[in-house]
Protein backbone atom coordinates (compact mmCIF):
# COMPACT_ATOMS: atom_id res chain seq x y z
CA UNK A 1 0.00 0.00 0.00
CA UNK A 2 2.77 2.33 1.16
CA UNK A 3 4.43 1.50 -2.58
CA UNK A 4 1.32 2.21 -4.30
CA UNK A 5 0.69 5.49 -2.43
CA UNK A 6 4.36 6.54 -3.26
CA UNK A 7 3.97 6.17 -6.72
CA UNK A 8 0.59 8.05 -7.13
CA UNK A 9 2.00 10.94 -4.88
CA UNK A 10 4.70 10.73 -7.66
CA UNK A 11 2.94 10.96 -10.30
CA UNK A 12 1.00 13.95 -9.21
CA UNK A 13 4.16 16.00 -8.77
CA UNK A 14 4.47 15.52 -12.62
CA UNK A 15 0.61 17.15 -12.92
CA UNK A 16 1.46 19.75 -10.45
CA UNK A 17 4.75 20.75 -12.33
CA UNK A 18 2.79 20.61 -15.70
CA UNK A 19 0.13 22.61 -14.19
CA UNK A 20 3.31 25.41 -12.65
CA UNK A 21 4.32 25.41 -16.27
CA UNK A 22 0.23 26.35 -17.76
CA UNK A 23 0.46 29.04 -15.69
CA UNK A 24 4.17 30.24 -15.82
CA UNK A 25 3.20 30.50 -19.49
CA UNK A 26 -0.44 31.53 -19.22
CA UNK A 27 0.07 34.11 -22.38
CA UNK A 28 0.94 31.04 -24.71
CA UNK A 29 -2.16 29.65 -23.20
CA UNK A 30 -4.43 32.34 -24.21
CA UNK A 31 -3.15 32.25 -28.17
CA UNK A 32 -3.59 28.90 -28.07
CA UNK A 33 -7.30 28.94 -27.30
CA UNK A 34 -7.60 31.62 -29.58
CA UNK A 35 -6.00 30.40 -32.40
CA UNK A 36 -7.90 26.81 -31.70
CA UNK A 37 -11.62 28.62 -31.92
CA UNK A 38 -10.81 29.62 -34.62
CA UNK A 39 -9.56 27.01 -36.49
CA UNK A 40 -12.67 25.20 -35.26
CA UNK A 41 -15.21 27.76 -35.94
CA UNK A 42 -13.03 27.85 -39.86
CA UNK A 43 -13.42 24.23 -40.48
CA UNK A 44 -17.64 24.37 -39.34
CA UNK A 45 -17.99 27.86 -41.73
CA UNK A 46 -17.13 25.28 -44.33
CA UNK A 47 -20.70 23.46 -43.92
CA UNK A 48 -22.83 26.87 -43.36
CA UNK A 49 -21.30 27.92 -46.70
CA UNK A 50 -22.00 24.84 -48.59
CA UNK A 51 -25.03 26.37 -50.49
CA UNK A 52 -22.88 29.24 -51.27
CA UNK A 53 -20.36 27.75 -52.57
CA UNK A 54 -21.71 25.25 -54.50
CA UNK A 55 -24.34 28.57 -55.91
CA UNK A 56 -27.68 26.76 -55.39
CA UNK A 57 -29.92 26.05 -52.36
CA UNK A 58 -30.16 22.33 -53.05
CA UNK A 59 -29.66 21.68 -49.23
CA UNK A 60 -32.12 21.97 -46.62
CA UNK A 61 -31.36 23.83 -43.58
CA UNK A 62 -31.68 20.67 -41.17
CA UNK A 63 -29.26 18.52 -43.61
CA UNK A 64 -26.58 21.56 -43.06
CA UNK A 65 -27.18 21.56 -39.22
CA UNK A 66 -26.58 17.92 -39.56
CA UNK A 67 -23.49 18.69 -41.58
CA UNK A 68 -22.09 21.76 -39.10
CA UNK A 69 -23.05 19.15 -36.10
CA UNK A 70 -20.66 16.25 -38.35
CA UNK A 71 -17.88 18.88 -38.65
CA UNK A 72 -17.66 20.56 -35.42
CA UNK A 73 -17.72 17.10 -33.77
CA UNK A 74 -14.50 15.91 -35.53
CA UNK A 75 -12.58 18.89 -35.75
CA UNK A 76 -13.61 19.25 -31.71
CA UNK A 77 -12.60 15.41 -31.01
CA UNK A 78 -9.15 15.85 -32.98
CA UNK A 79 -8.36 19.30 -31.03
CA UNK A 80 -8.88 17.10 -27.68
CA UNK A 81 -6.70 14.25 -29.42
CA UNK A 82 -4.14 16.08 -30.63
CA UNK A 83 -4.06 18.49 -27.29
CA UNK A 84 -3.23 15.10 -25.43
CA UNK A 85 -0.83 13.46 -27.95
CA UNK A 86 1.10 16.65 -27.92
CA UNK A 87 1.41 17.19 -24.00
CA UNK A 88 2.42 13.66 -23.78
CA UNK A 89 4.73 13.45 -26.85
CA UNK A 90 6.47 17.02 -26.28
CA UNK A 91 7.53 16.70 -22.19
CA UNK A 92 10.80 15.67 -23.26
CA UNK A 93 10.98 19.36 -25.56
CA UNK A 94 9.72 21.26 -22.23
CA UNK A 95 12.05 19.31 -19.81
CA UNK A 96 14.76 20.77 -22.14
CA UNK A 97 13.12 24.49 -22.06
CA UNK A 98 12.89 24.30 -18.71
CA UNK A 99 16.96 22.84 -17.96
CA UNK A 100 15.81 20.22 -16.03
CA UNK A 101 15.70 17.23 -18.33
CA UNK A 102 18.78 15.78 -16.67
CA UNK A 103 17.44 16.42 -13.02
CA UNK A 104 13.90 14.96 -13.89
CA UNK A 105 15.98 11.38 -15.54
CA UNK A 106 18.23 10.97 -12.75
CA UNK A 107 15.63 11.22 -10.27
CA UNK A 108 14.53 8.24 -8.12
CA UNK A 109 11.31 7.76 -10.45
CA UNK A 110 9.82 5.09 -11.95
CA UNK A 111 9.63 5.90 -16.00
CA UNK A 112 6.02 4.60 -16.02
CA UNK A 113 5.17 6.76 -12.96
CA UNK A 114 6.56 9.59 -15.07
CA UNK A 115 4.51 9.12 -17.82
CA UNK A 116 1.09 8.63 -16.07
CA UNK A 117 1.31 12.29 -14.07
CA UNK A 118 2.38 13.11 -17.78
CA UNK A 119 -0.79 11.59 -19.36
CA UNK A 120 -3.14 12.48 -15.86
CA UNK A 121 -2.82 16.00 -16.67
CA UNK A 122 -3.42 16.04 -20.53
CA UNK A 123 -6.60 13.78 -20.02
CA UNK A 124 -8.01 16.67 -17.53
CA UNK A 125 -5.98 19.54 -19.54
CA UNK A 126 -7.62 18.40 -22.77
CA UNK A 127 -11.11 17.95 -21.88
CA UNK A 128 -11.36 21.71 -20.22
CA UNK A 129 -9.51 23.07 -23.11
CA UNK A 130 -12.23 21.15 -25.47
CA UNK A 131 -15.19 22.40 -23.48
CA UNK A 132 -14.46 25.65 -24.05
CA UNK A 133 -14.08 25.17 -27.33
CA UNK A 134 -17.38 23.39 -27.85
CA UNK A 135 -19.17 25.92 -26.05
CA UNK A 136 -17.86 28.66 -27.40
CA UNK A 137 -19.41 26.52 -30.90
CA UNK A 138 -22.60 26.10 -29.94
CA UNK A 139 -23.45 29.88 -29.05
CA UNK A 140 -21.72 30.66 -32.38
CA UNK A 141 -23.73 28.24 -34.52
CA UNK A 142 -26.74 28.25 -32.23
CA UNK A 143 -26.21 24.38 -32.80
CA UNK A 144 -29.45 22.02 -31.48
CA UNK A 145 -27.83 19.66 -28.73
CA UNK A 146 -30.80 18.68 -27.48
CA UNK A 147 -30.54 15.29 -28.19
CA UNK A 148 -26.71 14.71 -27.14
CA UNK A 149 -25.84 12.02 -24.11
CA UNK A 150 -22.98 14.10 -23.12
CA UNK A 151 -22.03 10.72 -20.52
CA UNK A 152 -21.69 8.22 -23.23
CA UNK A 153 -19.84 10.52 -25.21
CA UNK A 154 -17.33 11.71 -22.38
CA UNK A 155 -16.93 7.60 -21.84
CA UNK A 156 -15.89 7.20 -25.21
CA UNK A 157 -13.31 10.10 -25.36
CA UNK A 158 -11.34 9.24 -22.10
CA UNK A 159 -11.44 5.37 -22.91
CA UNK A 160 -10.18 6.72 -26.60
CA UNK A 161 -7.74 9.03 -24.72
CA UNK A 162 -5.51 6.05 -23.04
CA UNK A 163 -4.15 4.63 -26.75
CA UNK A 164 -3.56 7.84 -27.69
CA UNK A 165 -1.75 8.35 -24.46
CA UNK A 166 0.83 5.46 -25.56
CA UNK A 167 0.86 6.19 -28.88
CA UNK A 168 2.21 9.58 -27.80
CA UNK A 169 4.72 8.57 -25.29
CA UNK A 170 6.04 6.44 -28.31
CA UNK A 171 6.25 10.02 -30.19
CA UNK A 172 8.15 11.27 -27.03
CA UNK A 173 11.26 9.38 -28.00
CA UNK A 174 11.73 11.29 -31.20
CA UNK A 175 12.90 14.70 -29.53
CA UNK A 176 14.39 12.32 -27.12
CA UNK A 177 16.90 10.74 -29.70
CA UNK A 178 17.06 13.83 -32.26
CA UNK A 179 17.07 17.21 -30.18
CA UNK A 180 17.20 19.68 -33.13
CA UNK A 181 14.28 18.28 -34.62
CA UNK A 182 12.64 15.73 -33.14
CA UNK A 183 9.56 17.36 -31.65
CA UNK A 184 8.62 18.56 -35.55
CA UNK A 185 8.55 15.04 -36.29
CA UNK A 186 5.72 14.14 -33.25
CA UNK A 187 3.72 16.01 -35.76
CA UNK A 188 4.05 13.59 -39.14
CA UNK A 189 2.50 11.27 -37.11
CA UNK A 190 -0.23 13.78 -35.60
CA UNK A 191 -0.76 14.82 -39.62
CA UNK A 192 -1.28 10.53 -40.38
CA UNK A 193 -3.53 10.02 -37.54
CA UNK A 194 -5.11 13.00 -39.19
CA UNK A 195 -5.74 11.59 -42.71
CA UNK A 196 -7.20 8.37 -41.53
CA UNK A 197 -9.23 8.83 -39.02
CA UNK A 198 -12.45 10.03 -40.14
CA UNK A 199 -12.05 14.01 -39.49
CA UNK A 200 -13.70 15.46 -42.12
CA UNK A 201 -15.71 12.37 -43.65
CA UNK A 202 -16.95 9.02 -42.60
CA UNK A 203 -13.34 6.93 -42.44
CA UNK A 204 -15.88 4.01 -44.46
CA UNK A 205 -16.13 6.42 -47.47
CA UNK A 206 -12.78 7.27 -47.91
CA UNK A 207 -10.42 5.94 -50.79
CA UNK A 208 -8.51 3.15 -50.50
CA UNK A 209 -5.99 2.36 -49.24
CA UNK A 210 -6.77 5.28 -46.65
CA UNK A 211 -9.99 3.38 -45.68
CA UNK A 212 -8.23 0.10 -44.98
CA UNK A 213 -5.49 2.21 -42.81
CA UNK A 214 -7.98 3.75 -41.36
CA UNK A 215 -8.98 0.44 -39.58
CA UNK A 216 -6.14 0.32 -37.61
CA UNK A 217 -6.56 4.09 -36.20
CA UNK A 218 -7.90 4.46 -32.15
CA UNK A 219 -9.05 7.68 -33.24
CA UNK A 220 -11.40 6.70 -35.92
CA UNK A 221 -13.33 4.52 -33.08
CA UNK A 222 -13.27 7.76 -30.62
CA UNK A 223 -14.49 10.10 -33.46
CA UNK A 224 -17.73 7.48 -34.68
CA UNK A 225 -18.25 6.71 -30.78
CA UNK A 226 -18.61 10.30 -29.79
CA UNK A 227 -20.72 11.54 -33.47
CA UNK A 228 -22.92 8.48 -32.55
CA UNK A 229 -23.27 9.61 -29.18
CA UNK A 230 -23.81 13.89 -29.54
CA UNK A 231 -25.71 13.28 -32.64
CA UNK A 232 -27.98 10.44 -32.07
CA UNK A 233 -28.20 10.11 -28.81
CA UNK A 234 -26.85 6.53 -28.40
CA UNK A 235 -25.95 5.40 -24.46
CA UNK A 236 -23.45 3.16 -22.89
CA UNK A 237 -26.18 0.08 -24.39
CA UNK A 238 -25.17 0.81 -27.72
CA UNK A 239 -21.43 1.62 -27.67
CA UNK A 240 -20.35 -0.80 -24.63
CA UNK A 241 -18.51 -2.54 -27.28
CA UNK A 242 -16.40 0.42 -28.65
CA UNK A 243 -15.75 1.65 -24.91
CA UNK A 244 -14.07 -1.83 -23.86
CA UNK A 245 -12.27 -2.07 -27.43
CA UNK A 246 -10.64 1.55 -26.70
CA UNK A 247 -9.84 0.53 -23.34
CA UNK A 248 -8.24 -2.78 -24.33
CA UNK A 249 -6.37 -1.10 -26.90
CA UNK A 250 -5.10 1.42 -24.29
CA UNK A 251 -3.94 -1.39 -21.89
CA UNK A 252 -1.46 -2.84 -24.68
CA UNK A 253 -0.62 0.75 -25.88
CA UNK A 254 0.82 2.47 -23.21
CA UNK A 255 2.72 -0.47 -22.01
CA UNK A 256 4.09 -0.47 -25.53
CA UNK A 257 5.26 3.53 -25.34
CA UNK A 258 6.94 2.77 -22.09
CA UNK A 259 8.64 0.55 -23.49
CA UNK A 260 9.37 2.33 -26.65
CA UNK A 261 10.76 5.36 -24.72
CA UNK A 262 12.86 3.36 -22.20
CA UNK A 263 14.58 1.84 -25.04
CA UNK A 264 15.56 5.31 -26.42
CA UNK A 265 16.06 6.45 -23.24
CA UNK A 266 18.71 4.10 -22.43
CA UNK A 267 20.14 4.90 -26.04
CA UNK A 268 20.08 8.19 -25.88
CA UNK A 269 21.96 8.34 -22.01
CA UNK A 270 24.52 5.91 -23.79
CA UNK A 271 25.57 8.54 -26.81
CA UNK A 272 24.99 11.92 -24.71
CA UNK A 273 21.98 13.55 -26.48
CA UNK A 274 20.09 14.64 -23.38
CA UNK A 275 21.22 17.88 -22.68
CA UNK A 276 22.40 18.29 -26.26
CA UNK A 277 20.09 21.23 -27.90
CA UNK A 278 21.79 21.80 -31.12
């Protein structure tokens, strides 16, 4: 018990730091939500000027609710994704900002109790970040969620959240092994997770081979689960299934980052490149 206790009191020292950092840099914070509204509000103008841009009025104003509804829900459920994939992949990057990546790797810390205070405070981080988003949305677009299960949907976004989680602590070791540019390259695989997962249309009606890829993407899974959920209502009942499949692919996941990252860890300890910044 004492062990156990140890370790969680650990790991929060890693959401507390995090949470110094938010606030040490509370300016970056506030261009960042900017900049995200309005990315999101951009990408759900595209459906409220369909008829306009297409010069005829051949759809109804329900079917482009139902297409501002589709929109804002993926480009909302990727900001949340990619908010968490970046804290996680990108603490190596601030360790080094901060001068204390040596200091944090030399301390008496398990790796995997590193990670989870890590991935504790993007889970929380991203969802407040995301509500404001989506709220901000709705008043915008005057958007109808009356019929929404907000519970389901939350279900399906944290269970969604954990292979994400190891699928960025996998993208950690990349400015772990190459300093000058490593955290540019978290975002290639941000951009692929992108492509195929069903953003912008259904990941079933895209063209192949991006469809077939597109199978083997968590995200896709989070981004049907939570459209199914915020636009027809559906409950735990009907996406029980998807919930337990995103938490069992969480469970092999983050092992799988640790993993991952201790072996580059070890590597890059061995050749010098942790306090190397250039």
């Amino acid at each position: 018990m004492s062990l156990a206790y140890h370790e969680l009191k650990a790991s929060y020292a890693f959401v507390e730091r995090n949470i110094n950092l938010v606030k040490r840099y509370w300016g970056w914070e506030v261009v960042w939500m900017l900049y995200t509204i309005a990315n999101s509000l951009a990408v759900v103008l595209i459906a409220k000027g369909t008829n306009s841009a297409i010069g005829t009025e051949a759809l109804a104003d329900a079917q482009i609710d139902a297409f501002i509804l589709f929109l804002a829900i993926g480009a909302l459920v990727w900001h949340y994704l990619a908010v968490v994939f970046q804290t996680v992949s990108e603490m190596i990057s601030w360790e080094r900002w901060e001068g204390t990546i040596e200091y944090t790797f030399m301390a008496p810390v398990r790796r995997g109790t590193h990670m989870v205070g890590t991935a504790l405070f993007s889970l929380v981080y991203g969802l407040l970040h995301t509500a404001v988003v989506l709220v901000v949305i709705v008043l915008v677009f005057d958007l109808d969620m009356g019929n929404a299960n907000y519970v389901s949907a939350t279900a399906v976004l944290v269970a969604g959240s954990l292979s994400l989680v190891g699928i960025g602590i996998m993208g950690a070791v990349l400015p772990l092994l190459y300093p000058e540019r490593g955290a540019e390259m978290t975002h290639v695989i941000q951009a692929a997770l992108v492509l195929i997962s069903g953003i912008y249309i259904k990941a079933g009606d895209m063209p192949e081979p991006l469809a077939t890829m597109s199978i083997f993407s968590p995200a896709r899974y989070v981004i049907e689960g939570i459209r199914s959920a915020l636009i027809d209502g559906k409950g735990f009942g009907d996406l029980w299934l998807t919930i337990v499949g995103l938490i069992a692919s969480g469970f092999v996941m983050i092992p799988a980052g640790v993993w991952v990252f201790s072996m580059g860890e070890r590597y890059a300890k061995r050749t010098g490149r942790l306090k190397r910044s250039g």
